[in-house]
N, C-alpha and C. Protein backbone atom coordinates (compact mmCIF):
# COMPACT_ATOMS: atom_id res chain seq x y z
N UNK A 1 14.82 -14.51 -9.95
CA UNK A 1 14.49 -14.71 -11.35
C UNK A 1 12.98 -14.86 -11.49
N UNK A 2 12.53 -14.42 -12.43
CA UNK A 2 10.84 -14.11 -12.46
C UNK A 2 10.78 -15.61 -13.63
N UNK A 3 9.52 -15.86 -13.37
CA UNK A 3 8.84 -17.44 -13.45
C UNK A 3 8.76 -17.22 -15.13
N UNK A 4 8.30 -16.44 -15.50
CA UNK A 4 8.65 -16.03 -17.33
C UNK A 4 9.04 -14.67 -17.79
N UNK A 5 9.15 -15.01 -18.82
CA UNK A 5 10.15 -13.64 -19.35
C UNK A 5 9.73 -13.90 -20.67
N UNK A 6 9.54 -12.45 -21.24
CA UNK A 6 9.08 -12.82 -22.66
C UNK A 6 9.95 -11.37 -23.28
N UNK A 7 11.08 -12.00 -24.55
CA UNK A 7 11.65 -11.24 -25.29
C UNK A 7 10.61 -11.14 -26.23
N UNK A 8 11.31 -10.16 -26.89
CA UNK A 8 10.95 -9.12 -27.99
C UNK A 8 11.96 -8.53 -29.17
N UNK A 9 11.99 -9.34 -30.19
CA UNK A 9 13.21 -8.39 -31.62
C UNK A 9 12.13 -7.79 -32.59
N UNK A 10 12.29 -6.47 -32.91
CA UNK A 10 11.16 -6.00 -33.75
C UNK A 10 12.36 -5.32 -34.79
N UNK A 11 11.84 -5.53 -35.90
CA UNK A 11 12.20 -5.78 -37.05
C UNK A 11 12.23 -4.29 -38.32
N UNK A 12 11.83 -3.13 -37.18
CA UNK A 12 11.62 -1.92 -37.70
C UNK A 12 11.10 -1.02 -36.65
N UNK A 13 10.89 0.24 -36.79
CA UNK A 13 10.95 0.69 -35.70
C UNK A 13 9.42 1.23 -35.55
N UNK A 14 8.28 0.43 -36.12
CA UNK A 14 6.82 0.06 -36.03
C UNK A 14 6.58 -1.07 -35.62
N UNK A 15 5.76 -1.27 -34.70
CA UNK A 15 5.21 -2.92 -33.98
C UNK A 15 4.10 -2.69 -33.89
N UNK A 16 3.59 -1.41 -34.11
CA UNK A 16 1.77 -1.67 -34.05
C UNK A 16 1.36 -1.79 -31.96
N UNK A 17 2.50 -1.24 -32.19
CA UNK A 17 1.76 -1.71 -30.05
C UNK A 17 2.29 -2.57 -29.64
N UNK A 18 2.87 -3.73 -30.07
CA UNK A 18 3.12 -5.12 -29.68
C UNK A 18 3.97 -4.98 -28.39
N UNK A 19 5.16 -4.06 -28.62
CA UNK A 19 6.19 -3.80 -27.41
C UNK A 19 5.65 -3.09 -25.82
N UNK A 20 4.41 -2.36 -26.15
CA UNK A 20 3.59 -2.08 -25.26
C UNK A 20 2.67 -3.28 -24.07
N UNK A 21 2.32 -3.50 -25.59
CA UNK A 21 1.20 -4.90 -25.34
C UNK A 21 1.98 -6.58 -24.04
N UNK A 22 3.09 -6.35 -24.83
CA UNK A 22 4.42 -7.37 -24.36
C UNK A 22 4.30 -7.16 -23.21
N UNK A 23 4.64 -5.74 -22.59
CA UNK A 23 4.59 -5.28 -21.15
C UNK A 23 3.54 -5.96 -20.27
N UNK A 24 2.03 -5.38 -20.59
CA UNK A 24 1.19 -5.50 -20.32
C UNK A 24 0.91 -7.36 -19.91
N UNK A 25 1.44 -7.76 -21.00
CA UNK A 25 1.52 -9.61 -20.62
C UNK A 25 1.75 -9.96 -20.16
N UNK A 26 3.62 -9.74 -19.72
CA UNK A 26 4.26 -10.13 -18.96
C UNK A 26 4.17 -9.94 -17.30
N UNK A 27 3.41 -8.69 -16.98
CA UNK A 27 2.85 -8.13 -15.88
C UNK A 27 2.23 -9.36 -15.72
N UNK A 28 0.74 -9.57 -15.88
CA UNK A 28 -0.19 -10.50 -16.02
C UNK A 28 0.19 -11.47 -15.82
N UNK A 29 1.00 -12.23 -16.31
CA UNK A 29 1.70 -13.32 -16.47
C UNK A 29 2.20 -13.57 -15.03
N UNK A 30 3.35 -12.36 -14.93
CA UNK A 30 4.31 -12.12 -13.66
C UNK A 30 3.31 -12.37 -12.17
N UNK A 31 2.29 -11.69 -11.86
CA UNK A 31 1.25 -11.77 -11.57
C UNK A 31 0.76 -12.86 -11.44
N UNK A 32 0.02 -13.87 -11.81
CA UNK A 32 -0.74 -14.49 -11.74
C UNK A 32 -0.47 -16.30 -11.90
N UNK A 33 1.37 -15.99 -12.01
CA UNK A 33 1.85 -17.69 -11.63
C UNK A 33 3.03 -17.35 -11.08
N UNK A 34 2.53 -18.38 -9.65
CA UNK A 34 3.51 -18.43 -8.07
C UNK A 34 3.86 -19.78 -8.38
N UNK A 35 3.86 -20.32 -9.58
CA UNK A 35 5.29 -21.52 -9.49
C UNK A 35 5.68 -21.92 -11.12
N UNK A 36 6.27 -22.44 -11.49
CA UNK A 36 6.64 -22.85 -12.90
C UNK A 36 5.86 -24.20 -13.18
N UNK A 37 5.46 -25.31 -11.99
CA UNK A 37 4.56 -25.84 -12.34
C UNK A 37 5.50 -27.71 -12.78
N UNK A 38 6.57 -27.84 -12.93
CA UNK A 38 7.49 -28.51 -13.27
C UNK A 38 9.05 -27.94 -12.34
N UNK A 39 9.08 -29.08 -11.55
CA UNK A 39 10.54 -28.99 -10.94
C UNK A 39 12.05 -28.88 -12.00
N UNK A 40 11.67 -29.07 -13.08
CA UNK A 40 12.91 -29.28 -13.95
C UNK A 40 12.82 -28.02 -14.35
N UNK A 41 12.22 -26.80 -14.27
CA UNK A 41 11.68 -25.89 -15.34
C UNK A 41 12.09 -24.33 -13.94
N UNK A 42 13.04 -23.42 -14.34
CA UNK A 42 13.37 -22.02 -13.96
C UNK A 42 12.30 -21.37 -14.02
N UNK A 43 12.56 -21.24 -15.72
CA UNK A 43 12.07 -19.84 -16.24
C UNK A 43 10.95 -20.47 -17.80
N UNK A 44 10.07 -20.05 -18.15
CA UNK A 44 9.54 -19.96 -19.38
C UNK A 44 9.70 -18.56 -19.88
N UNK A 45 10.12 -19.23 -21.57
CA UNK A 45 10.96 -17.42 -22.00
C UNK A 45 10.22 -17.67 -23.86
N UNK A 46 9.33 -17.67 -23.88
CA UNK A 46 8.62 -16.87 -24.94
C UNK A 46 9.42 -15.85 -25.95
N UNK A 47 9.86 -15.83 -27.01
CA UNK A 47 10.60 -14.81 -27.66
C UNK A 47 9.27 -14.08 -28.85
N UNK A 48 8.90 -13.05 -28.63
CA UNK A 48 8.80 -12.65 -30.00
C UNK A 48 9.63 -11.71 -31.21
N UNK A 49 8.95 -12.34 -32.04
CA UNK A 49 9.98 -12.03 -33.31
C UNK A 49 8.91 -11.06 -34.22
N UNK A 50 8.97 -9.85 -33.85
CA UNK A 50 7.94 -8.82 -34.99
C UNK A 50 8.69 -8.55 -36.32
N UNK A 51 8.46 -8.94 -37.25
CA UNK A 51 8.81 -8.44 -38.88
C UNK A 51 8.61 -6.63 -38.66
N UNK A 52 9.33 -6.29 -39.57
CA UNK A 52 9.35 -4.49 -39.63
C UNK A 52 10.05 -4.31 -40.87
N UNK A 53 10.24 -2.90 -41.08
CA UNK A 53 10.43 -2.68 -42.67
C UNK A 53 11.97 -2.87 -42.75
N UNK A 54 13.10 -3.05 -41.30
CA UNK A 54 14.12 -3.53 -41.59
C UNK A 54 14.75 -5.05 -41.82
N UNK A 55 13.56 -5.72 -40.93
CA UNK A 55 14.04 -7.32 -40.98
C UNK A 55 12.99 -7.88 -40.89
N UNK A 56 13.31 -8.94 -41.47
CA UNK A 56 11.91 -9.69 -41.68
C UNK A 56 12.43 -11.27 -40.90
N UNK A 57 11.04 -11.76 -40.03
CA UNK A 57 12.02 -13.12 -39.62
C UNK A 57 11.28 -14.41 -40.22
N UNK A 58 10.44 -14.74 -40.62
CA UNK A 58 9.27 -15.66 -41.79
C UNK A 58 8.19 -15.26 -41.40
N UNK A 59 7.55 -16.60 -41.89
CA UNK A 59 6.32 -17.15 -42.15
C UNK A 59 5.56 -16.63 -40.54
N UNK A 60 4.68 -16.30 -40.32
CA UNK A 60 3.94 -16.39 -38.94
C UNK A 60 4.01 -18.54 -38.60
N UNK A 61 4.51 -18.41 -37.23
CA UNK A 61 4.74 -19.62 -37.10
C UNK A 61 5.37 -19.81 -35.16
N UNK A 62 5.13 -20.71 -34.95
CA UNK A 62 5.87 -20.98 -33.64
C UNK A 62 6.87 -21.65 -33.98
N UNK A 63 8.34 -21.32 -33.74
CA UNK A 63 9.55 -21.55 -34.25
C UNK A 63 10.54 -22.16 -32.86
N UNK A 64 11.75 -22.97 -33.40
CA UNK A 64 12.92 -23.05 -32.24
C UNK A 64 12.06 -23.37 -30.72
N UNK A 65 11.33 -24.25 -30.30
CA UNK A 65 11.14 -24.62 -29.49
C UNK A 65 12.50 -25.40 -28.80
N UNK A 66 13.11 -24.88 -27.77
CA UNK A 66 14.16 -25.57 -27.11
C UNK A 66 13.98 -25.19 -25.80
N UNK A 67 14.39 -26.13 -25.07
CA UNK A 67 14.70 -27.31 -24.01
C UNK A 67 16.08 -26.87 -23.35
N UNK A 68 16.57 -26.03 -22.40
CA UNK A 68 18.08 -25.93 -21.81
C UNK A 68 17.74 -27.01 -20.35
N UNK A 69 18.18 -28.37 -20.72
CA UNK A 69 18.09 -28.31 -19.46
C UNK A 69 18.78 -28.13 -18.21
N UNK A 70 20.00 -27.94 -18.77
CA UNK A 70 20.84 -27.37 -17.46
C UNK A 70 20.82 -25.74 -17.02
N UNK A 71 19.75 -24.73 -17.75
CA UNK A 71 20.12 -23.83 -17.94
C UNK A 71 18.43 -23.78 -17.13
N UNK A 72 17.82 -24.70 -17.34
CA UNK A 72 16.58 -24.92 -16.25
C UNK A 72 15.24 -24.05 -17.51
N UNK A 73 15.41 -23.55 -18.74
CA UNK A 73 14.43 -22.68 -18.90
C UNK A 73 14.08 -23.59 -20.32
N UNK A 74 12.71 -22.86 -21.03
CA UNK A 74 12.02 -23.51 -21.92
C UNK A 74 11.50 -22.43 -22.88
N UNK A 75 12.05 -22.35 -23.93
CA UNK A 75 11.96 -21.00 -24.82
C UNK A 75 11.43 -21.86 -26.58
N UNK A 76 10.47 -20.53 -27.26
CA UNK A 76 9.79 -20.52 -28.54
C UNK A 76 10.10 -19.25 -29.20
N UNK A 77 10.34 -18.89 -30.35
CA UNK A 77 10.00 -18.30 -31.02
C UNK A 77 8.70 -17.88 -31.75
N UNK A 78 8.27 -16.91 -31.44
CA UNK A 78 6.61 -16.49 -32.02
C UNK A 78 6.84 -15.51 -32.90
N UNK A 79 6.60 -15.86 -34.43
CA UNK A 79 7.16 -14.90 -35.59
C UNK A 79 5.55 -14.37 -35.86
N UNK A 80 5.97 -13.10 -36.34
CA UNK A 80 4.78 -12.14 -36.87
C UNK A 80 5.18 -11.40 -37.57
N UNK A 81 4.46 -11.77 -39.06
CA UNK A 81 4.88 -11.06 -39.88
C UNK A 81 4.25 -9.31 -39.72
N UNK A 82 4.40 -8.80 -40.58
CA UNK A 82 4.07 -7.52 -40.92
C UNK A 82 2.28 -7.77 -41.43
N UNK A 83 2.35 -8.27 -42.09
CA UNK A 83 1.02 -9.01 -42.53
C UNK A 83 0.06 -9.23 -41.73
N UNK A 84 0.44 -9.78 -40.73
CA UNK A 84 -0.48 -10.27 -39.66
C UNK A 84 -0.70 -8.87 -38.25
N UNK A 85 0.62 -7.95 -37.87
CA UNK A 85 0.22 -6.96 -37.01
C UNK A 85 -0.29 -5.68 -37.66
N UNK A 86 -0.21 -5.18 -38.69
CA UNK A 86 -0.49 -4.25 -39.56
C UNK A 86 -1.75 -3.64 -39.61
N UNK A 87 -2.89 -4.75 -40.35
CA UNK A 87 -3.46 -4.32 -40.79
C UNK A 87 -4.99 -4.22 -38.85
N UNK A 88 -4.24 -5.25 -38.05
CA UNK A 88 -5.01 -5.23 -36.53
C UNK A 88 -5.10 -3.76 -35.72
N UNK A 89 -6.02 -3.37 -35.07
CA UNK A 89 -5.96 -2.70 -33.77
C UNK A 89 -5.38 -3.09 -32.66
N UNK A 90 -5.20 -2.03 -31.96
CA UNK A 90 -4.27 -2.58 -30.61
C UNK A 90 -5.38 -4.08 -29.74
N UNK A 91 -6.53 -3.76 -29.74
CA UNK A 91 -7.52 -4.96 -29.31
C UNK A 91 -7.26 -5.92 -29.41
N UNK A 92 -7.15 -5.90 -30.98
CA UNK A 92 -7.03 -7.01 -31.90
C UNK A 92 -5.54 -7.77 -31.71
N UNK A 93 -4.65 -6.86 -31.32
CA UNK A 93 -3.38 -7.45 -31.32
C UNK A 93 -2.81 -7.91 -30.19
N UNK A 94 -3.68 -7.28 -29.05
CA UNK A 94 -3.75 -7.84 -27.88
C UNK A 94 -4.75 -9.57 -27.77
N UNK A 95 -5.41 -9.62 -28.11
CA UNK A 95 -6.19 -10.80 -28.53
C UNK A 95 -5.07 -11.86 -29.10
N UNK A 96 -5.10 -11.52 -29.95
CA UNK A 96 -3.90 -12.29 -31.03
C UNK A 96 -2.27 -12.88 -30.23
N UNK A 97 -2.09 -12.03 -29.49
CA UNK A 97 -1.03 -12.08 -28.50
C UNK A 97 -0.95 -13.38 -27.84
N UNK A 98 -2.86 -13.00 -27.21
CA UNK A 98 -2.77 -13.70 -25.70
C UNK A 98 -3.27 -15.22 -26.47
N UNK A 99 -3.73 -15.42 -27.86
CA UNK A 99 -3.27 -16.57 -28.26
C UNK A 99 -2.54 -17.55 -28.54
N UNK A 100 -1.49 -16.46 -29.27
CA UNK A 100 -0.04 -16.95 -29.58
C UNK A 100 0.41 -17.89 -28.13
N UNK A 101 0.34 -16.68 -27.33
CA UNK A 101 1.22 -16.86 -25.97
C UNK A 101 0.56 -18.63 -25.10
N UNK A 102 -1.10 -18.58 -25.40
CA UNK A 102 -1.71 -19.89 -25.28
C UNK A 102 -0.77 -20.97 -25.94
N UNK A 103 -0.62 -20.58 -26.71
CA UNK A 103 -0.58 -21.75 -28.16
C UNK A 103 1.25 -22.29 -27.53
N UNK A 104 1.58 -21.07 -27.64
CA UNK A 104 3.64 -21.80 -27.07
C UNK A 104 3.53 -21.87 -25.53
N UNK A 105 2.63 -21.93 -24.62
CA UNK A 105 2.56 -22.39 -23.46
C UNK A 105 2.26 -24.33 -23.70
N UNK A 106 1.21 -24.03 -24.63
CA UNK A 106 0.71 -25.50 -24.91
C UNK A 106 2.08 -26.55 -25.44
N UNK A 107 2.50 -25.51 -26.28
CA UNK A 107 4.14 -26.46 -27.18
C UNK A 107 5.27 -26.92 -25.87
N UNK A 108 5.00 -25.45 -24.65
CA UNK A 108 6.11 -26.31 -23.56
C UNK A 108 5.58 -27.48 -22.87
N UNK A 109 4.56 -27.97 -22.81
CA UNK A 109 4.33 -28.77 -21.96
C UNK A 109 4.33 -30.21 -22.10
N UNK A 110 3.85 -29.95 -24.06
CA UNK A 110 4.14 -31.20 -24.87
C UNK A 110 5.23 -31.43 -24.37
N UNK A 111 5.76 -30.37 -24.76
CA UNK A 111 7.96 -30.62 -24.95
C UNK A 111 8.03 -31.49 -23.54
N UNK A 112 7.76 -31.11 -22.45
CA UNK A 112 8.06 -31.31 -21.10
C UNK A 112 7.18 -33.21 -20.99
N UNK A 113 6.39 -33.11 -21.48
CA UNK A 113 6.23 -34.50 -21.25
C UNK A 113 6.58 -35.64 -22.38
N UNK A 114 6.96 -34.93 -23.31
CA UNK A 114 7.80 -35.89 -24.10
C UNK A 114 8.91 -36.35 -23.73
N UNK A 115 9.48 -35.26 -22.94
CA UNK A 115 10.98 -35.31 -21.97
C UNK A 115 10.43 -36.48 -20.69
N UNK A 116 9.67 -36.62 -20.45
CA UNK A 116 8.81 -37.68 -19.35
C UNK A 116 9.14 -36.98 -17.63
N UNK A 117 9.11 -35.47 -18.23
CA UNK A 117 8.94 -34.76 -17.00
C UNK A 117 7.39 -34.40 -16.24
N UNK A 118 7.35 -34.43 -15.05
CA UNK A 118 6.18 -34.61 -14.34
C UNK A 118 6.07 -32.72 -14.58
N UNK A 119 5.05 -32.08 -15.04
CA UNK A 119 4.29 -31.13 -14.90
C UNK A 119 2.76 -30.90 -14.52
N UNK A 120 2.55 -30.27 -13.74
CA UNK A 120 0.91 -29.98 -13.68
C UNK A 120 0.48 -28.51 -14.60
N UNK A 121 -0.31 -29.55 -15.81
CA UNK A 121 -0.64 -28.65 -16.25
C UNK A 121 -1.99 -27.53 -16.17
């Protein structure tokens, strides 16, 4: 089982790159962490949620932060609207990404020490 995993629901059958970009992260990602960093912790699983002209999922927001702990993994929802990948370049949306992806790394760790689990962050 690989140390993170990052889904993807796109919401039309335009993402602006994002599903490309996703790849490209998860490589990186895959790559460049040889442990999870927390004994209680499998997998970190990142979901994104791209808006498209068939479904829309809200507000741009980090959403559903949950905790399996018997299931060992630690998953967010990262919503993007249409609004927000649209009007970007692939650069730009790569940028934007590798923030998001900052930002719900930062939300697991809270989570993890609110739980009064030992992580090195």
């Amino acid at each position: 089982m690989d140390i993170v995993s990052i889904g993807a629901q796109c919401g039309g059958p335009k993402d602006g790159g994002i599903g490309d970009i996703k790849v490209d992260l998860y490589k990186a990602l895959r790559d460049s962490c040889s442990s999870t960093y927390c004994e209680a912790i499998d997998q970190y699983a990142p979901v994104l949620r791209i808006d498209g002209s068939i479904q829309k999922f809200g507000d741009e927001d980090i959403t559903r932060l949950r905790f399996a702990k018997k299931q060992r993994y630690i998953t967010a929802d990262i919503q993007i609207p249409e609004s927000v990948w649209q009007p970007k370049s692939k650069n730009q949306i790569r940028d934007y990404l590798a923030l998001k992806i900052r930002e719900v790394i930062e939300l697991f760790v809270a989570r993890l020490k609110k739980d009064k689990l030992q992580i090195n962050e």
